[in-house]
C-alpha atoms as a PDB file:
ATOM      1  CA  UNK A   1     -31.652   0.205  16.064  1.00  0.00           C
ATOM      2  CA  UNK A   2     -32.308   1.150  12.771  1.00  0.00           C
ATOM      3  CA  UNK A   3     -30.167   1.537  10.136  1.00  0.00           C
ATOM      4  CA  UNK A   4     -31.236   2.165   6.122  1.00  0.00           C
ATOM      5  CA  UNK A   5     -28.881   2.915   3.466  1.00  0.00           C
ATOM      6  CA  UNK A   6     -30.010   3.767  -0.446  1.00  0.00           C
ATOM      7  CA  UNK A   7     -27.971   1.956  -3.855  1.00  0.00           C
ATOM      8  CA  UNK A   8     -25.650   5.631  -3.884  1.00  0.00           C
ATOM      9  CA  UNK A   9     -24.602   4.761  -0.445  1.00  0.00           C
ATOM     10  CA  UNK A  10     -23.995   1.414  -0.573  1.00  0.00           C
ATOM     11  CA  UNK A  11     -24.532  -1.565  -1.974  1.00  0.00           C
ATOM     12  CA  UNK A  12     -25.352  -5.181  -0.080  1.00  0.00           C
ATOM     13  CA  UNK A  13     -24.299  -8.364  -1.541  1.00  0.00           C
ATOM     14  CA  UNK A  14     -25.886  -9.950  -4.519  1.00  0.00           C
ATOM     15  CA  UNK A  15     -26.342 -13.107  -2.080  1.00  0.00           C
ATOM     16  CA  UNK A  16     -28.562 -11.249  -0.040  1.00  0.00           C
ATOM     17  CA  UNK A  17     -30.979 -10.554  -2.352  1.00  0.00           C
ATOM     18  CA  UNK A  18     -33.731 -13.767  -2.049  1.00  0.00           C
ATOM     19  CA  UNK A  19     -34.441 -15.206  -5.874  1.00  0.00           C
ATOM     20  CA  UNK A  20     -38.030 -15.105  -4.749  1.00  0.00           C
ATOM     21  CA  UNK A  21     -40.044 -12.567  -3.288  1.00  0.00           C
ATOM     22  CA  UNK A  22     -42.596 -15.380  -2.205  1.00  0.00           C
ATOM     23  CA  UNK A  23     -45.965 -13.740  -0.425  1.00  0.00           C
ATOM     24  CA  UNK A  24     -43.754 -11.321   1.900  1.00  0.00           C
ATOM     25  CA  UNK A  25     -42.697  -8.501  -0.502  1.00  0.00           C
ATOM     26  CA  UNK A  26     -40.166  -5.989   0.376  1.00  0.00           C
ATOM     27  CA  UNK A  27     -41.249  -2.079   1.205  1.00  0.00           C
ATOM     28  CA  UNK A  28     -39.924   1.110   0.126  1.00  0.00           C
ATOM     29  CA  UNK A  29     -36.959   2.629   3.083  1.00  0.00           C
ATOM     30  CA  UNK A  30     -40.093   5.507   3.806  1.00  0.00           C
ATOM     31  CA  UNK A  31     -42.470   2.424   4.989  1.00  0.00           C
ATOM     32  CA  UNK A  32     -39.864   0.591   7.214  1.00  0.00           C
ATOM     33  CA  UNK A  33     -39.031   3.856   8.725  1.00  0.00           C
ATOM     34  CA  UNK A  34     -42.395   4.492   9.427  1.00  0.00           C
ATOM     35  CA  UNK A  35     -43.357   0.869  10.379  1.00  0.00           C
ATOM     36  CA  UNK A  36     -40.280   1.036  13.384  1.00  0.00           C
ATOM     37  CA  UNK A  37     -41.760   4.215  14.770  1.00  0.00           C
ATOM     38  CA  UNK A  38     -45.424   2.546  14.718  1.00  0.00           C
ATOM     39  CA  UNK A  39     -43.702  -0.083  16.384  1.00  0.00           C
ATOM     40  CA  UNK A  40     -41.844   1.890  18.888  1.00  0.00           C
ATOM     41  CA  UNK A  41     -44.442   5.273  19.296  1.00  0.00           C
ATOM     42  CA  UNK A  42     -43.071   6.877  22.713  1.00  0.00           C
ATOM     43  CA  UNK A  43     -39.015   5.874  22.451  1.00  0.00           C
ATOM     44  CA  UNK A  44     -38.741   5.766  18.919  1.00  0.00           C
ATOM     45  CA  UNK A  45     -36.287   8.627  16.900  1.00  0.00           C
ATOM     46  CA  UNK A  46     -34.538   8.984  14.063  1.00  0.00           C
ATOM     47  CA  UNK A  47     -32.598  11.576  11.676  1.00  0.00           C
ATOM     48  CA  UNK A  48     -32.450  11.195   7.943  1.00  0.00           C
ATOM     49  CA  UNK A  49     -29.888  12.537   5.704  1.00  0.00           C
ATOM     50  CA  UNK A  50     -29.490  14.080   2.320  1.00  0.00           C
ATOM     51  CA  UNK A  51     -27.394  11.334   0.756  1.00  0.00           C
ATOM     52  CA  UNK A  52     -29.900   9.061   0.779  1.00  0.00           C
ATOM     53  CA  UNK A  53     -29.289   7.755   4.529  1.00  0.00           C
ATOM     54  CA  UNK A  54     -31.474   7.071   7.748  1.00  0.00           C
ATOM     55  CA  UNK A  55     -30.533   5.856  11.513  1.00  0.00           C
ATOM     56  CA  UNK A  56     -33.114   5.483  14.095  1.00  0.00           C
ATOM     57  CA  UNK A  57     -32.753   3.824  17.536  1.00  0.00           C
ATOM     58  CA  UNK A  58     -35.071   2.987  20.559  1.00  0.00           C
ATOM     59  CA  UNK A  59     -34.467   5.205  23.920  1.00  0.00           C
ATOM     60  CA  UNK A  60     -35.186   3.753  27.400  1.00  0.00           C
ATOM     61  CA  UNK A  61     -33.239   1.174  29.567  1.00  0.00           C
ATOM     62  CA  UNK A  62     -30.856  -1.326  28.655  1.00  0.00           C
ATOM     63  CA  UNK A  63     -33.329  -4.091  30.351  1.00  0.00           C
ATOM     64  CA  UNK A  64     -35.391  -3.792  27.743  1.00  0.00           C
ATOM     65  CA  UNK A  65     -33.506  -5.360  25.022  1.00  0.00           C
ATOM     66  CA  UNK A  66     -31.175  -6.775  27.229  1.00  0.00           C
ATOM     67  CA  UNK A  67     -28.114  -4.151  26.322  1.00  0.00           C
ATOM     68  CA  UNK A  68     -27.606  -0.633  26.329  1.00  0.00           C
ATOM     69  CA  UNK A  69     -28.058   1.409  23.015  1.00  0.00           C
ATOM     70  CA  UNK A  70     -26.843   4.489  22.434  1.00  0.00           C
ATOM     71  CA  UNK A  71     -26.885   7.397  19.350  1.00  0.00           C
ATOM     72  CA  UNK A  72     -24.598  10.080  19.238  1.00  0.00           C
ATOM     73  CA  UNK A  73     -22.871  12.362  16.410  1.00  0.00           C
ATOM     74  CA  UNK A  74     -19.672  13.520  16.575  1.00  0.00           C
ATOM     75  CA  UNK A  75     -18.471  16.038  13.567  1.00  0.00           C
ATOM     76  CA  UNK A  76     -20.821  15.287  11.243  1.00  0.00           C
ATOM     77  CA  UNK A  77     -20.316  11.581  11.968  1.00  0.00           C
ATOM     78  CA  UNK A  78     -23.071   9.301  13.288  1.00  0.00           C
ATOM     79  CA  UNK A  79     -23.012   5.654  15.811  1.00  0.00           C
ATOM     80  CA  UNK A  80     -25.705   3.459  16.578  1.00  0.00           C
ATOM     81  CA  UNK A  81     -24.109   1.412  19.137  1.00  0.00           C
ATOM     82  CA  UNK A  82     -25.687  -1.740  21.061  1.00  0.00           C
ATOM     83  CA  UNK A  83     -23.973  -3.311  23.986  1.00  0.00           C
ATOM     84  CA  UNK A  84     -20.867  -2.772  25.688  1.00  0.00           C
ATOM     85  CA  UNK A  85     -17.139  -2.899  25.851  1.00  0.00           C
ATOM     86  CA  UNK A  86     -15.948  -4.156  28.505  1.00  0.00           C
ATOM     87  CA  UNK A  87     -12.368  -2.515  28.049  1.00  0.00           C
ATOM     88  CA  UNK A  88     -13.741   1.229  27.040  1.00  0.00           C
ATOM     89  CA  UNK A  89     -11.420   2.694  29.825  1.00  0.00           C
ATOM     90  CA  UNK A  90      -8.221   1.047  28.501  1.00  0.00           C
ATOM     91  CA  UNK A  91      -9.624   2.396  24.927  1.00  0.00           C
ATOM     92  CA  UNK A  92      -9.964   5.825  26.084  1.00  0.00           C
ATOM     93  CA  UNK A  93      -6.570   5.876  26.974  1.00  0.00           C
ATOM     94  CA  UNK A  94      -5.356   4.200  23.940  1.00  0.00           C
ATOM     95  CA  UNK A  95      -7.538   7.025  21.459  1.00  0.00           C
ATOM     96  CA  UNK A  96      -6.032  10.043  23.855  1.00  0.00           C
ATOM     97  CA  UNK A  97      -9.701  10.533  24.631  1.00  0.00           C
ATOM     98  CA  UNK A  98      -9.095  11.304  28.864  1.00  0.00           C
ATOM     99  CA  UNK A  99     -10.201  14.240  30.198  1.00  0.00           C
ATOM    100  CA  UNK A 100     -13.390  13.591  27.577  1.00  0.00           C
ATOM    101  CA  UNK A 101     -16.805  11.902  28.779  1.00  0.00           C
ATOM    102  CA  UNK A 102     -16.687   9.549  26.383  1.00  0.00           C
ATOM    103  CA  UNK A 103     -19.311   6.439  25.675  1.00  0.00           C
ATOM    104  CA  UNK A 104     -18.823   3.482  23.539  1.00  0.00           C
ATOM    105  CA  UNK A 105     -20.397   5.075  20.487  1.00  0.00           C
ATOM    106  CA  UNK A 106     -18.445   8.033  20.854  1.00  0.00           C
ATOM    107  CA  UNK A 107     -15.079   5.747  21.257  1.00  0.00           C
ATOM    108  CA  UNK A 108     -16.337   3.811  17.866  1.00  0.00           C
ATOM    109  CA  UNK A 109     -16.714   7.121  16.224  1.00  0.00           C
ATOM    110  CA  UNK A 110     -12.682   8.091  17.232  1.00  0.00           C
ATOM    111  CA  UNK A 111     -11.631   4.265  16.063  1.00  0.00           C
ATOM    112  CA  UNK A 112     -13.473   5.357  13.131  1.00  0.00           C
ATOM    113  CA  UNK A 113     -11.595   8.667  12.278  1.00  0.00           C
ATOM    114  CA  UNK A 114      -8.606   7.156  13.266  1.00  0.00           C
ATOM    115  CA  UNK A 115      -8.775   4.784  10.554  1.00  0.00           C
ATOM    116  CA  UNK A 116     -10.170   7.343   8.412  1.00  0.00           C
ATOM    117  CA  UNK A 117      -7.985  10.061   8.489  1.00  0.00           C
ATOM    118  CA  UNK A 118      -4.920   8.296   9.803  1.00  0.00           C
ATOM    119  CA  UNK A 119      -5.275   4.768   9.112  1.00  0.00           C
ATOM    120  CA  UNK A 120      -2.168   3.060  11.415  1.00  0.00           C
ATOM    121  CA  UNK A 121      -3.905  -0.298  11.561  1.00  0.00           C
ATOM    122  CA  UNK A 122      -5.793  -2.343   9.610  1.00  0.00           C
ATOM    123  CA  UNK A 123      -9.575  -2.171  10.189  1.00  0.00           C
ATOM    124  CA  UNK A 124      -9.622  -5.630  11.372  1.00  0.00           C
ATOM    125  CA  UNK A 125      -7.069  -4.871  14.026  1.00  0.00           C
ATOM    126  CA  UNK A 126      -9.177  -1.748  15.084  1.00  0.00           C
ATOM    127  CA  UNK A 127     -11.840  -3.866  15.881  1.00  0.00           C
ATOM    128  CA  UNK A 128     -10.167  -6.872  17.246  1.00  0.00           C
ATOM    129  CA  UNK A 129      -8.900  -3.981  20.102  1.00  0.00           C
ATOM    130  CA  UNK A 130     -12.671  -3.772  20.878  1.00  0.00           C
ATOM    131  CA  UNK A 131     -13.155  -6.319  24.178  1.00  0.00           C
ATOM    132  CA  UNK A 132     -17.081  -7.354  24.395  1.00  0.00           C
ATOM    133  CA  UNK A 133     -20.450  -7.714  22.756  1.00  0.00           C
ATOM    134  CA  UNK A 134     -21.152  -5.091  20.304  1.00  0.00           C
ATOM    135  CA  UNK A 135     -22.928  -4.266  17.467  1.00  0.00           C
ATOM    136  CA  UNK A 136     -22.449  -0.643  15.343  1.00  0.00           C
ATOM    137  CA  UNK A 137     -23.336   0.881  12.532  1.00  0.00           C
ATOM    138  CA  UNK A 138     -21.314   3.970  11.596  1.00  0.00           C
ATOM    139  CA  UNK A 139     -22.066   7.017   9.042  1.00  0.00           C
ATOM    140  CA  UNK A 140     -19.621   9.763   7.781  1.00  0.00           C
ATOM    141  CA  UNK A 141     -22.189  12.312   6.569  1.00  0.00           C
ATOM    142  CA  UNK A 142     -19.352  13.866   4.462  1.00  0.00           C
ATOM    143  CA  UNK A 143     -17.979  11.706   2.899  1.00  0.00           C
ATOM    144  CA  UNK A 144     -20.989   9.248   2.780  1.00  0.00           C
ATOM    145  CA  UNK A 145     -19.489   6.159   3.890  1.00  0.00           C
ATOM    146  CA  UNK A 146     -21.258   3.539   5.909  1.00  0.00           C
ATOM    147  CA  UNK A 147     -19.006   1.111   8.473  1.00  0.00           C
ATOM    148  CA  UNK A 148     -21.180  -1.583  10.128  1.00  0.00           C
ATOM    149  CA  UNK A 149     -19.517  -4.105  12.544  1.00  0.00           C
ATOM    150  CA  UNK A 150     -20.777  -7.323  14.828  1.00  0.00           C
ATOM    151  CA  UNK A 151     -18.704  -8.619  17.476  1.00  0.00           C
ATOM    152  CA  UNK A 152     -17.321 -12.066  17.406  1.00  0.00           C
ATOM    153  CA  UNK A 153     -19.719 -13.794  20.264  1.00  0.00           C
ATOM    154  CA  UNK A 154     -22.915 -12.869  18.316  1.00  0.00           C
ATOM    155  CA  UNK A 155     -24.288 -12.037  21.398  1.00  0.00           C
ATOM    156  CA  UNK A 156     -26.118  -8.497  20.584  1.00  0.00           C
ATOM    157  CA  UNK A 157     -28.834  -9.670  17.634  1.00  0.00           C
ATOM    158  CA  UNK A 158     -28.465  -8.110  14.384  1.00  0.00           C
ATOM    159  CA  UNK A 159     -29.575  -8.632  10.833  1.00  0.00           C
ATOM    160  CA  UNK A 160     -29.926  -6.486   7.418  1.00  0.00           C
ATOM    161  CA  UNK A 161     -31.660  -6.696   4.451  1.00  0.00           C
ATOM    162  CA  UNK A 162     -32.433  -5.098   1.224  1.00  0.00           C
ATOM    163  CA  UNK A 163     -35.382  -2.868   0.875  1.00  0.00           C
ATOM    164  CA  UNK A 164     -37.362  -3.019  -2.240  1.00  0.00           C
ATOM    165  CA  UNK A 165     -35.800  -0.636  -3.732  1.00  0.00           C
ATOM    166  CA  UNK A 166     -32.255  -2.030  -3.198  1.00  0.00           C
ATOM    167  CA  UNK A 167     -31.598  -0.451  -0.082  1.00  0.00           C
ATOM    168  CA  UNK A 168     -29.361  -1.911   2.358  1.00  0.00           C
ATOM    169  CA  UNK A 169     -30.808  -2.199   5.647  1.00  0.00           C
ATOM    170  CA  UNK A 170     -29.808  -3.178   9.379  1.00  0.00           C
ATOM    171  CA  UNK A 171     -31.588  -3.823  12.534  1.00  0.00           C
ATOM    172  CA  UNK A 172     -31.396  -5.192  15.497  1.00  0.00           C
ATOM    173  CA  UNK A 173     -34.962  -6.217  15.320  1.00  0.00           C
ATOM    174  CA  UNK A 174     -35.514  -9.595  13.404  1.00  0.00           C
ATOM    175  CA  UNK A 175     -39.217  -9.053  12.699  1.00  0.00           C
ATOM    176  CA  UNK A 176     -38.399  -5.334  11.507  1.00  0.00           C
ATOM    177  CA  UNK A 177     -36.041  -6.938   8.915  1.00  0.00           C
ATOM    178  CA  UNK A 178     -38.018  -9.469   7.701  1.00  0.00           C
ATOM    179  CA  UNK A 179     -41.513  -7.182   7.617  1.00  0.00           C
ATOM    180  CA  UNK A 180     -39.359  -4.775   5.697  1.00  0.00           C
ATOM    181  CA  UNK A 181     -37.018  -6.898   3.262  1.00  0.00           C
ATOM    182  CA  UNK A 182     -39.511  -9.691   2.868  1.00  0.00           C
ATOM    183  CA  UNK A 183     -37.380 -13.100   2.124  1.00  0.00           C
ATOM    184  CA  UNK A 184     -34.136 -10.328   1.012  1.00  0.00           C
ATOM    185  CA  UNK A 185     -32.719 -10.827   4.682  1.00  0.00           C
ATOM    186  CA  UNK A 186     -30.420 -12.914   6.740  1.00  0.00           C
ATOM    187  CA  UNK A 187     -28.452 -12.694  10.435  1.00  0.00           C
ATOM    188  CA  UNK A 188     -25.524 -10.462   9.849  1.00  0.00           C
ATOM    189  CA  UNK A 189     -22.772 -12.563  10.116  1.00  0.00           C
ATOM    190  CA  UNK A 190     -20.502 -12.224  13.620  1.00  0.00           C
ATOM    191  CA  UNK A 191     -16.926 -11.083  13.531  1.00  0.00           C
ATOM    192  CA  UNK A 192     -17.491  -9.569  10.159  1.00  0.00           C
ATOM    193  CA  UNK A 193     -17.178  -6.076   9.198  1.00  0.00           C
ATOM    194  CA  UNK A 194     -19.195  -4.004   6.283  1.00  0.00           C
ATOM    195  CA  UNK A 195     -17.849  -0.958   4.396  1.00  0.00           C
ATOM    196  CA  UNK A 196     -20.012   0.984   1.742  1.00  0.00           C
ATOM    197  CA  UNK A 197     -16.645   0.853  -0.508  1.00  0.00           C
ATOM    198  CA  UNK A 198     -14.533  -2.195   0.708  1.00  0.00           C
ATOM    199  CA  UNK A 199     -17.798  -4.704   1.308  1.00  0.00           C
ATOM    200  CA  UNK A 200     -18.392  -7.822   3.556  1.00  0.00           C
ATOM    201  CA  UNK A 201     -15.342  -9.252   5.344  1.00  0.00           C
ATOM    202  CA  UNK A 202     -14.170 -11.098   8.464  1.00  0.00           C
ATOM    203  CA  UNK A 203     -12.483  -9.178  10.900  1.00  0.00           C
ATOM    204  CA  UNK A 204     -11.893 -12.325  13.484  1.00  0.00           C
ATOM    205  CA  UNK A 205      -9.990 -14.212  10.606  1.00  0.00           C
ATOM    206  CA  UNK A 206      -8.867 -11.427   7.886  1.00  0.00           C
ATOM    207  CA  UNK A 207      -7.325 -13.746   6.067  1.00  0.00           C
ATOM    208  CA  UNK A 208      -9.905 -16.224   4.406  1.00  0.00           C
ATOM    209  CA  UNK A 209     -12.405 -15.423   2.107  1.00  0.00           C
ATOM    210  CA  UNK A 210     -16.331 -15.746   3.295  1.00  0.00           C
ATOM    211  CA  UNK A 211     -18.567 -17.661   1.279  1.00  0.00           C
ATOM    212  CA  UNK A 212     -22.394 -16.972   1.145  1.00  0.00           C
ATOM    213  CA  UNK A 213     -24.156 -19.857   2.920  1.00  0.00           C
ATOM    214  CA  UNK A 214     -28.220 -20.456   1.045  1.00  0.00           C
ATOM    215  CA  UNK A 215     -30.451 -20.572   3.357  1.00  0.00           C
ATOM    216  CA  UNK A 216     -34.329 -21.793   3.218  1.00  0.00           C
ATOM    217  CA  UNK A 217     -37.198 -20.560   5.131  1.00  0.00           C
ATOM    218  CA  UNK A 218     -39.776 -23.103   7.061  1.00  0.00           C
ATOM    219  CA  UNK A 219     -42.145 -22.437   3.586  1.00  0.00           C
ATOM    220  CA  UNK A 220     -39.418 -23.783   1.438  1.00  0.00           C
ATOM    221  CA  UNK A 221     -38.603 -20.276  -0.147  1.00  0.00           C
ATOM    222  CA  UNK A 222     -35.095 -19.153  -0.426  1.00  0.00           C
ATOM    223  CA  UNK A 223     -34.189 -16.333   1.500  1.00  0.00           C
ATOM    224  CA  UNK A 224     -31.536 -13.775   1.797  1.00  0.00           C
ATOM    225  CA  UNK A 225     -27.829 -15.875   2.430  1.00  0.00           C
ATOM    226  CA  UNK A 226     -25.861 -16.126   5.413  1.00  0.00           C
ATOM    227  CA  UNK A 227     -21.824 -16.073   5.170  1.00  0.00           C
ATOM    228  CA  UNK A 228     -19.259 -17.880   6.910  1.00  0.00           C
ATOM    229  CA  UNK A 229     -15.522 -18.057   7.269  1.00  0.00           C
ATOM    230  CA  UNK A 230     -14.332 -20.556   4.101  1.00  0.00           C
ATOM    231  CA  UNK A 231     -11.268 -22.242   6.009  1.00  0.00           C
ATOM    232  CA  UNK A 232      -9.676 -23.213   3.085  1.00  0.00           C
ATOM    233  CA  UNK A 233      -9.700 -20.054   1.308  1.00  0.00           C
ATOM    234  CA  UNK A 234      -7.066 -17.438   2.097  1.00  0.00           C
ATOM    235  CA  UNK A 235      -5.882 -14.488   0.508  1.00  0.00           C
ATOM    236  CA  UNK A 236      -2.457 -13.732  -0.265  1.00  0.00           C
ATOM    237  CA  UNK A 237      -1.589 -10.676   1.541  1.00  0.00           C
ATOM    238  CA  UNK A 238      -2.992  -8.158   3.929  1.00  0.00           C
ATOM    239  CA  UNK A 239      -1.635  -4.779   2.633  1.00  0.00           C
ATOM    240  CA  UNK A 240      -1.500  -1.708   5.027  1.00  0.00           C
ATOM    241  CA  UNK A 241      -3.349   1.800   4.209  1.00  0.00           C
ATOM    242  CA  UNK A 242      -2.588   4.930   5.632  1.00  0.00           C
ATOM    243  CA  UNK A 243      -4.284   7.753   3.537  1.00  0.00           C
ATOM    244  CA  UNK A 244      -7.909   9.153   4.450  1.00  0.00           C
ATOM    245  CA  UNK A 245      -9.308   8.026   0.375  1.00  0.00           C
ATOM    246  CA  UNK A 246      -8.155   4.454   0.703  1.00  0.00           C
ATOM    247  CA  UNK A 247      -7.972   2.425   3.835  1.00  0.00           C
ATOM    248  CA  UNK A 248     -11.102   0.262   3.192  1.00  0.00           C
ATOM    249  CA  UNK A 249      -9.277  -0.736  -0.190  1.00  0.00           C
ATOM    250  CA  UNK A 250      -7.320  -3.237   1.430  1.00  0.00           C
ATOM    251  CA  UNK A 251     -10.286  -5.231   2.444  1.00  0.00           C
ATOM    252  CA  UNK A 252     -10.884  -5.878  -1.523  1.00  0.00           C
ATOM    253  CA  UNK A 253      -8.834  -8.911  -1.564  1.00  0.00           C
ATOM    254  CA  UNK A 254     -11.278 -10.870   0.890  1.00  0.00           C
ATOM    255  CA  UNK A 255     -14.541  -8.820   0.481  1.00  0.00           C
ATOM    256  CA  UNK A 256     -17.623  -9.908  -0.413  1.00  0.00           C
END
């Protein structure tokens, strides 16, 4: 999976950006696309977008990797999802989606409309519902928003990155990352959530604040930072959103 975002779609974290480029220099979102089909020539595909957006995944069997991955679009929204949920049938039945054939992307792409358009629950809730080892990346084609999302057992691998042109990027593939963001990358951090308006936060523990973690390569070099729960640092509230232009607000509080 393959995920690239430019600056007018959203923007990563100023800790992820390494101080030093070192010998490893970031490429252009064009190159990494290219390098992950050169990488994956007879599975590889992808679909690129007009607001400055890519997704790509790898077909084939789920013993390959180790999980499943699937790509679908639903209403001009778009899922990458790796893994599984183990309770998609209770789910189904939760989102009104019987009588559908529905797959775990297509069930993340409901959650996310529900929230969207609807907005009942926070987003951490919405995700805390979700029972097994996932990773996702989401994109709303209208409206342009990105929602990314790693499951708490950090099971399925995922990391992101910035591009050198400030792009964020996400992949499942820690060589991808790193040959693509040079030292501007780190493990995307479990139980966490990432919106292209309301940022980095913690979906396992809403609450506290996460703190970016440096982090040094085996050359000595700093590199992109990780970010973990800060235990000691909670915010005050956890305000409720119900209208389609500002649930992701209420992550603001918390969000890196």
């Amino acid at each position: 999976m393959l995920a690239i975002f430019q600056k007018q779609v959203a923007h990563a974290p100023a800790e992820l950006h390494s101080p030093r480029a070192g010998a490893a220099k970031p490429k252009n979102p064009d190159e990494i696309l290219r390098a992950f089909h050169a990488a994956h020539p007879a599975d590889a595909f992808s679909a690129s977008f007009g607001g400055g957006a890519a997704l790509a995944c790898v077909s084939g069997p789920a013993a390959a990797a180790g999980y499943q991955r699937m790509f679908c679009g639903l209403d001009d929204i778009f899922c990458v999802f790796l893994g599984r949920l183990d309770n998609l049938s209770a789910l189904i039945r939760q989102y009104g989606l019987c009588g559908r054939s529905t797959n775990e992307a297509l069930l993340v792409i409901e959650a996310y409309r529900t929230l969207r358009d609807r907005g009942p629950y926070p987003a951490d809730q919405v995700l805390k519902d979700l029972a097994g080892s996932f990773a996702f990346v989401v994109f709303d084609n209208k409206s342009g928003a990105i929602f990314a999302a790693l499951s708490t057992d950090g099971d399925v691998p995922l990391y992101w990155g910035v591009a050198a042109d400030g792009s964020v990027v996400i992949c499942d593939d820690r060589e991808a990352v790193k040959g693509g963001c040079g030292k501007s990358y780190a493990p995307f951090p479990v139980g966490c959530m990432f919106h292209s308006e309301g940022g980095l936060k913690s979906f396992e523990h809403p609450m506290n604040r996460l703190k970016p973690m440096p982090r040094v390569d085996s050359e000595g070099v700093m590199c992109g930072a990780t970010f973990k729960v800060d235990t000691f640092t909670k915010i005050n509230s956890m305000p409720r959103v119900g209208s389609a232009t500002n649930w992701a607000a209420a992550w603001d509080d918390a969000a890196i």
